[in-house]
N, C-alpha and C. Protein backbone atom coordinates (compact mmCIF):
# COMPACT_ATOMS: atom_id res chain seq x y z
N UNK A 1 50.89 -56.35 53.36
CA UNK A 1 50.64 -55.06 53.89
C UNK A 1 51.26 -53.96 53.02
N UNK A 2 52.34 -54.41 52.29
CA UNK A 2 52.81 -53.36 51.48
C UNK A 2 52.41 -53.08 50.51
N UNK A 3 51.47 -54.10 50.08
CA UNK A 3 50.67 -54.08 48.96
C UNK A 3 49.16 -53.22 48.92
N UNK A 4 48.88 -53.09 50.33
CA UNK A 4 47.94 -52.46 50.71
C UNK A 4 48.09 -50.83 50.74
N UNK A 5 49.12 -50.47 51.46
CA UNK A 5 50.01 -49.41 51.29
C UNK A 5 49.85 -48.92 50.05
N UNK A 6 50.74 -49.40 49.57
CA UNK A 6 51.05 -49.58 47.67
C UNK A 6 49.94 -48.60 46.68
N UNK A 7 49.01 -49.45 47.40
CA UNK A 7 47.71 -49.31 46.51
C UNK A 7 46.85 -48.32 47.46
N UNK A 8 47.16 -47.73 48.60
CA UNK A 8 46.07 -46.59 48.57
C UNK A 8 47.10 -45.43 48.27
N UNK A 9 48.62 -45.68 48.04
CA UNK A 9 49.33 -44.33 47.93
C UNK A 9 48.79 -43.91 46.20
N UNK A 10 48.49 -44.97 46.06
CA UNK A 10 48.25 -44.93 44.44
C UNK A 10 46.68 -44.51 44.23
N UNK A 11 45.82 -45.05 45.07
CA UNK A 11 44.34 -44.21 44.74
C UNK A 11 44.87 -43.00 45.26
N UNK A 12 45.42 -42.94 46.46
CA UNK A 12 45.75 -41.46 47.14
C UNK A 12 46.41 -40.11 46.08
N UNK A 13 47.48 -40.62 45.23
CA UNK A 13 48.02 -40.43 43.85
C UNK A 13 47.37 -39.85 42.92
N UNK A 14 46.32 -40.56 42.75
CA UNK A 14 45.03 -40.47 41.43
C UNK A 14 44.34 -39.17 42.30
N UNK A 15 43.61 -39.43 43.17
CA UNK A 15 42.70 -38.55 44.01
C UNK A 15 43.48 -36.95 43.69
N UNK A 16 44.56 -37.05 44.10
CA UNK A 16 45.21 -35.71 44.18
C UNK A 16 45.59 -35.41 42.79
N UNK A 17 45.93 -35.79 41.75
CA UNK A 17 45.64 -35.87 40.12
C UNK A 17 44.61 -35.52 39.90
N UNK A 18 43.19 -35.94 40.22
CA UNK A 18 42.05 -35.34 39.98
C UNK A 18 41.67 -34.61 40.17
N UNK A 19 41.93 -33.99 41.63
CA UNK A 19 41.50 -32.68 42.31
C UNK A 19 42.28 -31.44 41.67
N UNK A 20 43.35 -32.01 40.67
CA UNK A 20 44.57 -30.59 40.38
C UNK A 20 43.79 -30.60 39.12
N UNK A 21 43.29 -31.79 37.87
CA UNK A 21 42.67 -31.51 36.90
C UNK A 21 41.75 -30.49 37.10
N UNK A 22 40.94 -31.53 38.04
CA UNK A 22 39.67 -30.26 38.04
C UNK A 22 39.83 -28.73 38.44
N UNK A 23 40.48 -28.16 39.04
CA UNK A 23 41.49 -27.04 39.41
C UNK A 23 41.52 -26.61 38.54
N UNK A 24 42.39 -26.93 37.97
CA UNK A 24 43.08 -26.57 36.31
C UNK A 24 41.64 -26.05 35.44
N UNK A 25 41.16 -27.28 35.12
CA UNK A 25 39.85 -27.00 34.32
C UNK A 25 38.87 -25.87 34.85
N UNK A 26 38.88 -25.82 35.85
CA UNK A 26 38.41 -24.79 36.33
C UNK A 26 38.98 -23.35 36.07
N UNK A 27 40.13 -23.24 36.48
CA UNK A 27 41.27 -22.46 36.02
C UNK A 27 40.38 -21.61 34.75
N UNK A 28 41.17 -22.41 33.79
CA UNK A 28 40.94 -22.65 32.40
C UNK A 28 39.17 -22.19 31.58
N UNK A 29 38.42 -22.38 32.68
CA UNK A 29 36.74 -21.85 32.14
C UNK A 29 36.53 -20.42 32.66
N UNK A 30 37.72 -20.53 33.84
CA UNK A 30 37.14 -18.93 34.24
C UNK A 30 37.88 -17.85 33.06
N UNK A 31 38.70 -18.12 32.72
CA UNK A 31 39.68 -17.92 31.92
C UNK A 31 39.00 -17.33 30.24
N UNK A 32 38.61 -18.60 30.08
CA UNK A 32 38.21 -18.29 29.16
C UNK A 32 36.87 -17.53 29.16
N UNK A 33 36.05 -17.96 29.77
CA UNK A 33 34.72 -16.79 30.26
C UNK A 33 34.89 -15.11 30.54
N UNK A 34 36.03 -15.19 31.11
CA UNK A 34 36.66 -13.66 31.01
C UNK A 34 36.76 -13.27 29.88
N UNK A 35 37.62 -13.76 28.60
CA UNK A 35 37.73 -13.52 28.17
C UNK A 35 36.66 -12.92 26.74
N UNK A 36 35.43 -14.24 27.13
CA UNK A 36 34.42 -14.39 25.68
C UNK A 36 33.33 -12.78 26.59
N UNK A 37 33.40 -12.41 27.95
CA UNK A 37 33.20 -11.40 29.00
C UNK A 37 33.95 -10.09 27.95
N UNK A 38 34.85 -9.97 28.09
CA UNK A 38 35.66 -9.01 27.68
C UNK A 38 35.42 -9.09 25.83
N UNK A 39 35.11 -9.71 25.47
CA UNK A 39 35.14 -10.00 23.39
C UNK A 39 33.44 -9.36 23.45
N UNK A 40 32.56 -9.82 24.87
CA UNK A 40 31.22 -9.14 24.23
C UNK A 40 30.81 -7.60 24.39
N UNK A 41 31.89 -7.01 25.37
CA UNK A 41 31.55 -5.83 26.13
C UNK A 41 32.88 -5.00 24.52
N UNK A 42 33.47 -5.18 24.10
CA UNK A 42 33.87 -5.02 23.02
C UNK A 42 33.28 -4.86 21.86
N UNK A 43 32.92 -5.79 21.36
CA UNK A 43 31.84 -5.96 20.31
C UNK A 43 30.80 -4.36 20.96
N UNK A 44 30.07 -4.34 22.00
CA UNK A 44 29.18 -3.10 22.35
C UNK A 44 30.07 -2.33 21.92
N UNK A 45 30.95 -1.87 22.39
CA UNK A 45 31.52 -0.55 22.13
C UNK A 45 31.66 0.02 20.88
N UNK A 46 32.37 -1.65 20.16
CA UNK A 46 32.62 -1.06 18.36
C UNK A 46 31.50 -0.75 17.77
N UNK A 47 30.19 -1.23 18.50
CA UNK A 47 28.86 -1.06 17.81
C UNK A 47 28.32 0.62 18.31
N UNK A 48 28.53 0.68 19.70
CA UNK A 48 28.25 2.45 19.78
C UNK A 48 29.27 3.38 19.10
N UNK A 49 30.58 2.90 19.08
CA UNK A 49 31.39 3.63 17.99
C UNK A 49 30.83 3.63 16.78
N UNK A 50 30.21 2.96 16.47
CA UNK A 50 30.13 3.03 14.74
C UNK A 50 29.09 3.39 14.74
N UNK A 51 27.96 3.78 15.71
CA UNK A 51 26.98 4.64 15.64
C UNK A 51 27.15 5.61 16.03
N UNK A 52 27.97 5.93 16.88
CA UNK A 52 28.60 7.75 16.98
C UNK A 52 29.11 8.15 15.70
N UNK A 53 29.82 6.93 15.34
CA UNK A 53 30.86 7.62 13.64
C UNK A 53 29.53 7.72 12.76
N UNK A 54 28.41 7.33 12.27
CA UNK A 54 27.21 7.35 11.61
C UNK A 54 26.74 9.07 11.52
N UNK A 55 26.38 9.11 13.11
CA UNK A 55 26.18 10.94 13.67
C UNK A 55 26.62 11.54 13.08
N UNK A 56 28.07 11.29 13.36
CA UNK A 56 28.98 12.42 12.91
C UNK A 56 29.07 12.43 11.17
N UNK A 57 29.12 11.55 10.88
CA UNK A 57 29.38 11.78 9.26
C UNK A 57 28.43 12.33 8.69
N UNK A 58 26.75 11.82 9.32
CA UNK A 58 25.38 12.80 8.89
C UNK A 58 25.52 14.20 9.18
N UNK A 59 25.98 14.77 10.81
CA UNK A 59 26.61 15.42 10.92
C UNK A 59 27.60 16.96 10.01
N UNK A 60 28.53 15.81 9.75
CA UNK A 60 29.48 16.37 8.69
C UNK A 60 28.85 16.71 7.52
N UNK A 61 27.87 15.89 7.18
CA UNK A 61 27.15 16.05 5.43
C UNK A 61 26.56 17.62 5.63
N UNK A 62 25.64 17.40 6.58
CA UNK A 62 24.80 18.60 6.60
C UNK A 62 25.66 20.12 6.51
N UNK A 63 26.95 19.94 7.13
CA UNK A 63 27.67 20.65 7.76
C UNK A 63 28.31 21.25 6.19
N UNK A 64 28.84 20.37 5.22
CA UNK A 64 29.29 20.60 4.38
C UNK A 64 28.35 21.05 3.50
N UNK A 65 27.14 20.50 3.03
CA UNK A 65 25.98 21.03 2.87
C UNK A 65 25.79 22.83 2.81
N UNK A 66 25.97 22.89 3.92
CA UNK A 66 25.16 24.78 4.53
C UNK A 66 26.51 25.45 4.15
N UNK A 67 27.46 24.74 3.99
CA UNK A 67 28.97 25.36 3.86
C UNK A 67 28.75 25.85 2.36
N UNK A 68 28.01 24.68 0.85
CA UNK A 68 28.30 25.38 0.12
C UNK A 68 26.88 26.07 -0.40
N UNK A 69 26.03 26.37 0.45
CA UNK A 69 25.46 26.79 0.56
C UNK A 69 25.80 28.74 0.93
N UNK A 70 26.23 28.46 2.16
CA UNK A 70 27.14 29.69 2.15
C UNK A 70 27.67 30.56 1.10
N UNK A 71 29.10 29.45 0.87
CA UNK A 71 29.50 30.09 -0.26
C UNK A 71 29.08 30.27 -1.55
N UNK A 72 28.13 29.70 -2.12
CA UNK A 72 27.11 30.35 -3.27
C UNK A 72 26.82 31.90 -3.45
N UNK A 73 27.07 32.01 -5.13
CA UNK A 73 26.72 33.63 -5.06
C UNK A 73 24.96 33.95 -4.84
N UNK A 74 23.96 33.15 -4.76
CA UNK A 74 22.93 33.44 -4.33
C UNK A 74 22.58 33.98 -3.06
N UNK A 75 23.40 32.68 -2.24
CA UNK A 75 23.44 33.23 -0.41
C UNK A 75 24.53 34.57 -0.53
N UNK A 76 25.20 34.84 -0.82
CA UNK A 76 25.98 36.14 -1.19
C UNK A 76 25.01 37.49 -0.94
N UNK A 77 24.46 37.41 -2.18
CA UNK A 77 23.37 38.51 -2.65
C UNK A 77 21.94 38.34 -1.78
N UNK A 78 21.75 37.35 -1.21
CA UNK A 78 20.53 37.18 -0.23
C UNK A 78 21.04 38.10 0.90
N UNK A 79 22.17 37.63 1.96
CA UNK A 79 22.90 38.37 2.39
C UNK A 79 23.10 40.06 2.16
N UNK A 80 23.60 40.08 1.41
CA UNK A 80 23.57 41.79 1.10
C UNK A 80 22.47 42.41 1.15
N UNK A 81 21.40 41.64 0.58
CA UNK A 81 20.18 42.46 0.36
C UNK A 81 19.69 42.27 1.76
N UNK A 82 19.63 41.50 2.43
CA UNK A 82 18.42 41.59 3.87
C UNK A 82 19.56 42.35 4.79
N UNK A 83 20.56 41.77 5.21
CA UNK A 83 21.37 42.18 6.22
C UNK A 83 22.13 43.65 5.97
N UNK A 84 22.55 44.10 4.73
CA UNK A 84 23.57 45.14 4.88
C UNK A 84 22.22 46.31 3.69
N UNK A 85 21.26 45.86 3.25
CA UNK A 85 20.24 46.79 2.41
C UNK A 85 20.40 47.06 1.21
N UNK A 86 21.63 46.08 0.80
CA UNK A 86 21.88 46.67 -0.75
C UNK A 86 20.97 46.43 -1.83
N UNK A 87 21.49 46.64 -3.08
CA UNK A 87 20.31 46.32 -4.27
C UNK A 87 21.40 46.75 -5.33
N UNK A 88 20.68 46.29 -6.28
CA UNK A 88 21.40 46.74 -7.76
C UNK A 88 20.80 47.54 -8.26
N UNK A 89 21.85 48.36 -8.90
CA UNK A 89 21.33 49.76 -9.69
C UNK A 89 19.61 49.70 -10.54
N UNK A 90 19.49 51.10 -9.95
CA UNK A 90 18.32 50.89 -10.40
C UNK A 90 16.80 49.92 -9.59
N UNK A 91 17.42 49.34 -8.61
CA UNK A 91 16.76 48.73 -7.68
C UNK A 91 16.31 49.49 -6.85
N UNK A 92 14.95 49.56 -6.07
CA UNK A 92 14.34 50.38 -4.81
C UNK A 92 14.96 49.25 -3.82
N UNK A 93 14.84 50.05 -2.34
CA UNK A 93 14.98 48.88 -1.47
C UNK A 93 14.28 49.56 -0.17
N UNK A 94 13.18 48.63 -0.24
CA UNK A 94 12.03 48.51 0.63
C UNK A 94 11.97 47.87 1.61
N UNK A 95 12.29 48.90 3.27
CA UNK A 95 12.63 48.05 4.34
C UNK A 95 10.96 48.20 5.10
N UNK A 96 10.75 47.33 5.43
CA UNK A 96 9.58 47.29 6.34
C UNK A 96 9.93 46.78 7.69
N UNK A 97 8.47 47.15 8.38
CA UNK A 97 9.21 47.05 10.02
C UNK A 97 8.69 45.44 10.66
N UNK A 98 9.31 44.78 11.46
CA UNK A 98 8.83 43.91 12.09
C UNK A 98 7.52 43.22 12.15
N UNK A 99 7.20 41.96 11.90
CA UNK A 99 6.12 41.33 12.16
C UNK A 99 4.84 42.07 12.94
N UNK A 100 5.48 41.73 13.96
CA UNK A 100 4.69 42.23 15.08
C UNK A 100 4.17 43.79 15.09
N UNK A 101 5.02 44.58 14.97
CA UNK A 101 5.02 45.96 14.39
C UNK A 101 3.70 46.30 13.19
N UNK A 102 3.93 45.65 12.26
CA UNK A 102 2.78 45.38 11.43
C UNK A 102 1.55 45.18 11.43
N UNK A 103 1.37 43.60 12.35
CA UNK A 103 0.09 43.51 13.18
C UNK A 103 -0.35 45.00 14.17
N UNK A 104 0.59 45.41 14.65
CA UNK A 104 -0.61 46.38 15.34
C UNK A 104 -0.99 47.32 14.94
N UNK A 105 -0.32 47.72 13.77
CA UNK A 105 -0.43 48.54 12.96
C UNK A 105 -1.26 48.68 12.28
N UNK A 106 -1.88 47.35 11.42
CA UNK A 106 -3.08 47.12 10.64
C UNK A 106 -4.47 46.85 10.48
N UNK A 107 -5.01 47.69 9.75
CA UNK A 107 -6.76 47.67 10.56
C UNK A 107 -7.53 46.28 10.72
N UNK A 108 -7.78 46.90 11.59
CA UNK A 108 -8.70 45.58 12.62
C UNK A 108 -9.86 45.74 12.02
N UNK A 109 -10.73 44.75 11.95
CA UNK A 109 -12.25 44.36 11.11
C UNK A 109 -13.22 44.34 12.40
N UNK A 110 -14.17 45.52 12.70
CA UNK A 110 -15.43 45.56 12.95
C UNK A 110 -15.85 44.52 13.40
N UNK A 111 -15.89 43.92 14.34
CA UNK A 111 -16.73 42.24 14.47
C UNK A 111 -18.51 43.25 15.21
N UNK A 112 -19.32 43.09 14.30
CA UNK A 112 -20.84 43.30 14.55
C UNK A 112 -21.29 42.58 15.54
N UNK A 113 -22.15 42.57 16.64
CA UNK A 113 -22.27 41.88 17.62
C UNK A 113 -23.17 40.73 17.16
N UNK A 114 -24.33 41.69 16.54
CA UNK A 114 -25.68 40.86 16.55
C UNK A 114 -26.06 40.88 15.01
N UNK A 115 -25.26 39.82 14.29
CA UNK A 115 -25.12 39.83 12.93
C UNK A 115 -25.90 38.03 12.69
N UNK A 116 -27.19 38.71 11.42
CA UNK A 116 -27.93 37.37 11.56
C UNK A 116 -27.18 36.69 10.61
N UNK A 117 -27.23 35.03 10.66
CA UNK A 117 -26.71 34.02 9.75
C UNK A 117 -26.97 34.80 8.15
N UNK A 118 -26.04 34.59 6.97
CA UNK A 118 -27.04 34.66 5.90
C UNK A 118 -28.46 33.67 5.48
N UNK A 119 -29.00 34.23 4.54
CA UNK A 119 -30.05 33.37 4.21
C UNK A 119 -29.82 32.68 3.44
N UNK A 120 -30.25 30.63 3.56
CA UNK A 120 -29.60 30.26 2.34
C UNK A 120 -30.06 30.25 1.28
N UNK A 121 -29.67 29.62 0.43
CA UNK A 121 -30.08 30.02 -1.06
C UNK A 121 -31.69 28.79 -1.51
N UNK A 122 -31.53 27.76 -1.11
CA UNK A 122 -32.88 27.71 -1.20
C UNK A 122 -33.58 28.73 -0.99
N UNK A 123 -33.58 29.09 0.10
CA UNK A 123 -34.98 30.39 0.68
C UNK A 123 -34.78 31.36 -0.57
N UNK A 124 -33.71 32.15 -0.84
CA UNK A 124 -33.54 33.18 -2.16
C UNK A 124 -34.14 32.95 -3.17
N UNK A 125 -34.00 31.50 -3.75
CA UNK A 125 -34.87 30.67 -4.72
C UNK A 125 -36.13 30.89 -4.66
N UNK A 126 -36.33 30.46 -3.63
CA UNK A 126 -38.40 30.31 -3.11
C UNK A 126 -39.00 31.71 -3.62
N UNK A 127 -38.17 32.43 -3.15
CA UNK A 127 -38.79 34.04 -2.72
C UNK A 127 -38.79 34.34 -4.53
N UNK A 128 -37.90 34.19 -5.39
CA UNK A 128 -37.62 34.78 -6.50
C UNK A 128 -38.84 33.85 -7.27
N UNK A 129 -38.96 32.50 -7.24
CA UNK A 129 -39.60 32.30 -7.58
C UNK A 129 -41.45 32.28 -7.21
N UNK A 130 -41.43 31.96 -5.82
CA UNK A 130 -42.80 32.43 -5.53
C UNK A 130 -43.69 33.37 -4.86
């Protein structure tokens, strides 16, 4: 009888050994699933970061771009001349008025109501010749 004993304290033993492995292992997958969870939502981010940093540096180009653009003595003298009216000696400076101003200003073309097609040039032909 003690042998019987014996031997289910010992499957009984094992059983409860197994149930803590598997526990454990379990443990251990959630664990790590969190973690490979957390490494992919990472990976996204460094990837929208480094396409925000992309923006911005195109961004920046353009930016630096119009900057020496700016400072050029061409944009200088473009400047002076449209915005403040200047000119160099000896220069006229000819302001005209607005787009729009212009258009209504400028003669309008006659539209004829009852204006026939021209004639084409075959027919001109025919006639000259017969």
């Amino acid at each position: 009888m003690k042998q019987k004993a014996h031997v289910k304290s010992a499957s009984f033993l094992a059983r409860i050994w197994r149930v803590i492995l598997v526990l454990v292992f379990i443990g251990v997958m959630l664990t790590v699933s969190r973690g490979v969870v957390r490494l992919i939502s990472s990976g996204n981010r460094v990837n929208v970061a480094r396409e925000n940093l992309e923006e911005v540096k195109y961004e920046q180009d353009e930016l630096k771009a119009q900057l020496e653009e700016v400072n050029s003595d061409f944009y200088r003298e473009k400047a002076a001349r449209d915005q403040l009216g200047l000119a160099h000696p000896g220069e006229t400076v000819i302001v005209l008025p607005e787009e729009s101003l212009l258009r209504r200003l400028s003669p309008r073309l006659i539209e004829q109501e009852n204006l026939e097609p021209p004639e084409p040039n075959w027919r001109k032909w025919a006639k000259l010749f017969f």
